[in-house]
C-alpha atoms as a PDB file:
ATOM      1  CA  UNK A   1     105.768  51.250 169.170  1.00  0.00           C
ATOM      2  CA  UNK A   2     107.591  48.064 168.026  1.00  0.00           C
ATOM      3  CA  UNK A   3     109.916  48.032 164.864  1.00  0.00           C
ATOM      4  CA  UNK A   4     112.230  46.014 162.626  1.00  0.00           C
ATOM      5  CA  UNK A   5     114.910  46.217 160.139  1.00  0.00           C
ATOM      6  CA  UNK A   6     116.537  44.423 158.115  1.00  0.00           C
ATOM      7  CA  UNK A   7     118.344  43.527 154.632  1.00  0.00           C
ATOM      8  CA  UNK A   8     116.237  41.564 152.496  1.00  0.00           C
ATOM      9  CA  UNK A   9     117.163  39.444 149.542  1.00  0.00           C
ATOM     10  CA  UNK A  10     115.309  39.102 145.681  1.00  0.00           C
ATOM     11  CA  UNK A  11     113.309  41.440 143.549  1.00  0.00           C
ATOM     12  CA  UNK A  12     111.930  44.627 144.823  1.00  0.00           C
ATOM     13  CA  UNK A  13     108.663  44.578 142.934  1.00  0.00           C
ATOM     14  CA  UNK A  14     108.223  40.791 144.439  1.00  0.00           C
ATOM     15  CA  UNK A  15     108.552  41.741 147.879  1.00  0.00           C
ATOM     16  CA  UNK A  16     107.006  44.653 147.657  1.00  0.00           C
ATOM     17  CA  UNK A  17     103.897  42.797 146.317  1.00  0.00           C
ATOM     18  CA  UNK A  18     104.417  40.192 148.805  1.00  0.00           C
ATOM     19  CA  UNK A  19     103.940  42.626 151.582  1.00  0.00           C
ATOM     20  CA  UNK A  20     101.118  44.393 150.481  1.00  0.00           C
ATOM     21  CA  UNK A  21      99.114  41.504 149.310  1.00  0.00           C
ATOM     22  CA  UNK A  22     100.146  39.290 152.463  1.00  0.00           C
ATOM     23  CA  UNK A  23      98.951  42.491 154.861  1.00  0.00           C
ATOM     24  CA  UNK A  24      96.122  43.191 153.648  1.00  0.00           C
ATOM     25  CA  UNK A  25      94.709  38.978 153.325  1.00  0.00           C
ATOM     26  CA  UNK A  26      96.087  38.777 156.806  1.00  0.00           C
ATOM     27  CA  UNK A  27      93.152  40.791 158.494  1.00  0.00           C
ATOM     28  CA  UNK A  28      89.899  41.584 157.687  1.00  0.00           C
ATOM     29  CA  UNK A  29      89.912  45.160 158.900  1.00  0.00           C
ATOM     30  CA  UNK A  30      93.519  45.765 156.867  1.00  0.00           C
ATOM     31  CA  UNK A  31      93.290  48.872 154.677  1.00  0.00           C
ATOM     32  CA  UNK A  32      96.126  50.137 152.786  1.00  0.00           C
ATOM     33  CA  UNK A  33      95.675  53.938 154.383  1.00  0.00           C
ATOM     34  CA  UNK A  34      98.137  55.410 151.618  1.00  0.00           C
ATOM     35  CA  UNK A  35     101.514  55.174 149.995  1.00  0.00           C
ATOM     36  CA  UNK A  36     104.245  56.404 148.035  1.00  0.00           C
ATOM     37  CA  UNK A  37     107.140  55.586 145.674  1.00  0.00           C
ATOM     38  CA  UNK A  38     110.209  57.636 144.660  1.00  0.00           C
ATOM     39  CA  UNK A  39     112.694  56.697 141.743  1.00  0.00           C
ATOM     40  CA  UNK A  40     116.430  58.575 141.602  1.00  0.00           C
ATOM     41  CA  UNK A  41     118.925  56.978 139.568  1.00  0.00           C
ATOM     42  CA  UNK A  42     119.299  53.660 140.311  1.00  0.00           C
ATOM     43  CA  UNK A  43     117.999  54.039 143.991  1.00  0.00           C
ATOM     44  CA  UNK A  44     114.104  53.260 144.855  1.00  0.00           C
ATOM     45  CA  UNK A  45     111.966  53.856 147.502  1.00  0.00           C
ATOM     46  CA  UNK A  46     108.488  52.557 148.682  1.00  0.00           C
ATOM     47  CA  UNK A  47     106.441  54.009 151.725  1.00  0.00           C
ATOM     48  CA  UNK A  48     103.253  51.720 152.599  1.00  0.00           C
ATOM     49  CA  UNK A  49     100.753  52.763 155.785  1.00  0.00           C
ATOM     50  CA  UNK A  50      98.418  50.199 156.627  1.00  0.00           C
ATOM     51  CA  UNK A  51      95.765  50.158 158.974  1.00  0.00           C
ATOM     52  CA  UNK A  52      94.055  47.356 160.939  1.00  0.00           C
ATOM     53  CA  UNK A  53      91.699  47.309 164.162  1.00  0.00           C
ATOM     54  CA  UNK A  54      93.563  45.376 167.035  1.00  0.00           C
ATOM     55  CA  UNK A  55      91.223  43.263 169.141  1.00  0.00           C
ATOM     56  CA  UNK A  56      93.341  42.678 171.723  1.00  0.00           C
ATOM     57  CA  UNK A  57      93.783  46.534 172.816  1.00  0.00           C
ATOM     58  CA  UNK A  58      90.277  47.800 171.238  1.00  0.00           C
ATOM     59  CA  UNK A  59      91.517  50.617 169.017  1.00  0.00           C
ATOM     60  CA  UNK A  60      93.684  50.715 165.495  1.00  0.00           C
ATOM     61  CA  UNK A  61      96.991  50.223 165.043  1.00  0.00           C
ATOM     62  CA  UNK A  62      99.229  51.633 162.003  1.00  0.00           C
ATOM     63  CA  UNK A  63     101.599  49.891 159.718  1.00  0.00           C
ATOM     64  CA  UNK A  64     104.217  52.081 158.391  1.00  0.00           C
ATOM     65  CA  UNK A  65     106.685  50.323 155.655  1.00  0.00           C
ATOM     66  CA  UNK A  66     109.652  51.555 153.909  1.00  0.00           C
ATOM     67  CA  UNK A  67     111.546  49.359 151.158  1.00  0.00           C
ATOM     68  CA  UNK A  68     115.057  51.299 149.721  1.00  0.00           C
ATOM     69  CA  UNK A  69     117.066  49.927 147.143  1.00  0.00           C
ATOM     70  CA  UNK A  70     120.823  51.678 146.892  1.00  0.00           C
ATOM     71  CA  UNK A  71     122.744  51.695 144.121  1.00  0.00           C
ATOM     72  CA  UNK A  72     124.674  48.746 144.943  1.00  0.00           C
ATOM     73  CA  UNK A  73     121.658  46.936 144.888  1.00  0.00           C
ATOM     74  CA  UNK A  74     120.967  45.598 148.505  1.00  0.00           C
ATOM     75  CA  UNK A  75     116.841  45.727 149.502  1.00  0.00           C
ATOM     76  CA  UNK A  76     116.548  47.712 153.376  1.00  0.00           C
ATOM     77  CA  UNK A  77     113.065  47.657 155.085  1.00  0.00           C
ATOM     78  CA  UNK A  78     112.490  49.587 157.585  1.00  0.00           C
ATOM     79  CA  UNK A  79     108.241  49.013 159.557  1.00  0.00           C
ATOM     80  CA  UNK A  80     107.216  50.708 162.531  1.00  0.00           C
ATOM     81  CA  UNK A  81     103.632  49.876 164.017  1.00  0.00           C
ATOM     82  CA  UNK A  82     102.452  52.768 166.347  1.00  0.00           C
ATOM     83  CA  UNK A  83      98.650  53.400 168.042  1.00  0.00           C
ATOM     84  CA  UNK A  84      98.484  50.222 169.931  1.00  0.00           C
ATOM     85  CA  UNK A  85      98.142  52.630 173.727  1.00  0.00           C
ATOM     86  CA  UNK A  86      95.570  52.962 175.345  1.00  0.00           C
ATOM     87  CA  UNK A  87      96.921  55.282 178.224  1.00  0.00           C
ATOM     88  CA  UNK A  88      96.901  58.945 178.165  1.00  0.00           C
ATOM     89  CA  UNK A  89     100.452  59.626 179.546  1.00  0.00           C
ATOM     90  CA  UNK A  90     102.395  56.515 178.898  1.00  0.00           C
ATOM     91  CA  UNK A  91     101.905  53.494 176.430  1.00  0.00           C
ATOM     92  CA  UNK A  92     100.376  50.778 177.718  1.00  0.00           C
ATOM     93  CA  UNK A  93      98.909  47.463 175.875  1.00  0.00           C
ATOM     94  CA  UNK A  94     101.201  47.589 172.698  1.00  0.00           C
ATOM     95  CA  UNK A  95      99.876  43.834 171.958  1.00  0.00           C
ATOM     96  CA  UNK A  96      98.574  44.836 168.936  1.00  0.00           C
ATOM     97  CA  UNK A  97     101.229  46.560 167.588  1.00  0.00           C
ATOM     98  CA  UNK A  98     103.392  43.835 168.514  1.00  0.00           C
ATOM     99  CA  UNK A  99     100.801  41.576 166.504  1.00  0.00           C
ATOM    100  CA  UNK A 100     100.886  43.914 163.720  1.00  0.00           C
ATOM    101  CA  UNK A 101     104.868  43.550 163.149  1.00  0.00           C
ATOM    102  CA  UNK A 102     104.722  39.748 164.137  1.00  0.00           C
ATOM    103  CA  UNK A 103     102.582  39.547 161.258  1.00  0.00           C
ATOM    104  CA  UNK A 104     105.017  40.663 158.730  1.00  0.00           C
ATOM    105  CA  UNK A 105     107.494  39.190 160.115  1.00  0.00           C
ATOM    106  CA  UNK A 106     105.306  35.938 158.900  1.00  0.00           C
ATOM    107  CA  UNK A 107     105.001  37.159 155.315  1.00  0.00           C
ATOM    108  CA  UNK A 108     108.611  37.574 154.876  1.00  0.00           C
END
């Protein structure tokens, strides 16, 4: 499992746009396995789980974003990758989840 946060700056629609669109043109195999969006107030939330086959470690490896917007205004994203084991007891070979993050990294 890799993972990143961080505090990201502009318009929530744009980035969220930016991630799915940059995702999903980044692979061939990307799918956009489901999502979901919440609205309170003045407080948003956006959960995106994408899905792409990892040639490196020969299986799929999932995607999962989360974009929050607080009332004070500030943009959090929180992405964890996680299938990129091959071992039964113990993960092994996370290249592709690595890849996976390292790739969104790119698009923001």
């Amino acid at each position: 499992m890799a993972k990143m946060e961080t505090v990201l700056q502009g318009s929530f629609d744009e980035i969220l746009n930016r991630i799915e669109q940059g995702i999903m043109r980044g692979s061939v195999s990307a799918s956009l396995e489901d999502k979901t969006d919440f609205v309170s107030g003045n407080c948003r939330c956006s959960v995106r789980v994408f899905e792409r086959y990892s040639m490196i470690g020969s299986n799929r490896v999932s995607l999962s974003v989360t974009l929050f917007q607080g009332a004070d205004g500030k943009i959090q994203l929180s992405a964890i990758t996680s299938g990129g084991s091959q071992a039964m007891l113990f993960k092994i070979n996370t290249f592709g989840e690595q890849a996976f993050l390292d790739k969104l990294d790119e698009i923001l």
